[in-house]
Protein backbone atom coordinates (compact mmCIF):
# COMPACT_ATOMS: atom_id res chain seq x y z
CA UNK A 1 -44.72 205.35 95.24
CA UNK A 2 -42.89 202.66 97.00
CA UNK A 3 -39.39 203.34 98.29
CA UNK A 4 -38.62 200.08 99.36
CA UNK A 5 -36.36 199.22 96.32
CA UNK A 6 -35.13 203.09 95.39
CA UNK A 7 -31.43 202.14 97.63
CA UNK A 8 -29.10 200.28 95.69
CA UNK A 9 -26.84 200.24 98.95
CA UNK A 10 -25.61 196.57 99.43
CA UNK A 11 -26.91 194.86 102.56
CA UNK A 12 -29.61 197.34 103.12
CA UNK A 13 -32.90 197.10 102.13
CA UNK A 14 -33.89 195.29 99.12
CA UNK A 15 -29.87 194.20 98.70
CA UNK A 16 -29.15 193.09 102.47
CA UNK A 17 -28.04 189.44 102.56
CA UNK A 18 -29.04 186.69 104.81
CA UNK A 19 -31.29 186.84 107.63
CA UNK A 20 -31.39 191.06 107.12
CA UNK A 21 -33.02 190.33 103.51
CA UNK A 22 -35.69 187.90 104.85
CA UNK A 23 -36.85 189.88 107.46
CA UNK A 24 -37.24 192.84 105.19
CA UNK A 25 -38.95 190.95 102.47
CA UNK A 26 -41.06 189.35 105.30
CA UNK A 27 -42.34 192.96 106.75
CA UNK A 28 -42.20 194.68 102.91
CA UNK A 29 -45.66 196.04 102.80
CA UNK A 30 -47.18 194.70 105.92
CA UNK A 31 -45.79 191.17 105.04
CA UNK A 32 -48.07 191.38 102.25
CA UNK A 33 -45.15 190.74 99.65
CA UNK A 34 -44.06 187.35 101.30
CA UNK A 35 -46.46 185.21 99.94
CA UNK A 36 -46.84 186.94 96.38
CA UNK A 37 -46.49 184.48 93.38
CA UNK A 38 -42.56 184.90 91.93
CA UNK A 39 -42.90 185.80 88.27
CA UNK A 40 -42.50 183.37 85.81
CA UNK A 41 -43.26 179.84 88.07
CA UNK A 42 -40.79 181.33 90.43
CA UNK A 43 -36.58 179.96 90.59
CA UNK A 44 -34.98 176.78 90.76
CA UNK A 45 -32.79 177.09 93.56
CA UNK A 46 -30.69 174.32 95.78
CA UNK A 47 -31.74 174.86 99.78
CA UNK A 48 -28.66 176.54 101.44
CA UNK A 49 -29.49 174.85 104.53
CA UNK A 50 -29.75 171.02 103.66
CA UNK A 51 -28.65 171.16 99.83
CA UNK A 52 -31.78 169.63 98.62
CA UNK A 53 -32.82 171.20 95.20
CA UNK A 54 -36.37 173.23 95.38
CA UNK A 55 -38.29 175.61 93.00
CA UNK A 56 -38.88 179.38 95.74
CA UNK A 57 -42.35 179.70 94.71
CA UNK A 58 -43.47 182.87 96.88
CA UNK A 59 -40.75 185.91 97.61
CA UNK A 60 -40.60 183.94 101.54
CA UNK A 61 -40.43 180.20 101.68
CA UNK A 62 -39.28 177.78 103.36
CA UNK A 63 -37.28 174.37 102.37
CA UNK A 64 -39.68 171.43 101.83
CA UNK A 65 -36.98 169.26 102.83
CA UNK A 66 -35.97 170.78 106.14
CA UNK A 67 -37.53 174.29 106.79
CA UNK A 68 -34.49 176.33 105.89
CA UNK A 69 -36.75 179.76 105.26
CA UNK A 70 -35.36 181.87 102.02
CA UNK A 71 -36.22 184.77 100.33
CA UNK A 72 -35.72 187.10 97.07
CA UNK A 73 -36.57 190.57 97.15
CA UNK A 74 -38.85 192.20 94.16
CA UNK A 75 -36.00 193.91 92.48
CA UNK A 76 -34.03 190.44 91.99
CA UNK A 77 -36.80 188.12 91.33
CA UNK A 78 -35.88 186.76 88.40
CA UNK A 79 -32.59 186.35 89.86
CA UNK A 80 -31.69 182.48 91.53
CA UNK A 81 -28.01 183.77 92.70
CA UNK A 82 -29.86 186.75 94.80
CA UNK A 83 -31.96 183.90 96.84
CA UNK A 84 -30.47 184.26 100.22
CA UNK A 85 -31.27 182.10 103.11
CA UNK A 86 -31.99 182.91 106.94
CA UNK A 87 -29.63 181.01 108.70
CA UNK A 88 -30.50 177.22 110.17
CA UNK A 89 -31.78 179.04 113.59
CA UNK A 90 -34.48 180.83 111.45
CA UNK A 91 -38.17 179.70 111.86
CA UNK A 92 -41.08 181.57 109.74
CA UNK A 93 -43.70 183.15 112.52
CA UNK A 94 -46.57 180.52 112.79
């Protein structure tokens, strides 16, 4: 069983904020969570970097607008106020 989620310490793990929960749900599973489908057509969200509103489609994506990469972990997908965003310095591995 996975133990990625089992911690329900804020700003570790599946709970860190901000650049720490990107690059954790970027790496979850050999990156393979990243790109997964959110459930449910995914959440309406408003880009923390640029403001422009955007539906986060995958658990990692990135602004349409500008870039601005965000993320929701599995545990809070259903969640838009757990979206967090990787600062404006943060570019997705290409």
């Amino acid at each position: 069983m996975c133990e990625c989620g089992s911690s329900r310490t804020p700003g570790v793990g599946p709970f860190a904020s901000g650049r720490a929960l990107v690059e954790f749900v970027m790496n979850a599973h050999g990156g393979s969570v990243a790109s997964t489908e959110l459930p449910h057509g995914g959440l309406e969200s408003v880009c923390q970097g640029c403001g422009k509103p955007f539906v986060l489609e995958t658990f990692v994506q990135s602004c349409p607008a500008c870039g601005g990469v965000h993320a929701v972990s599995p545990p809070r997908a259903t969640d838009p106020a757990a979206i967090q965003f990787a600062g404006v310095d943060f570019v997705l591995p290409g």
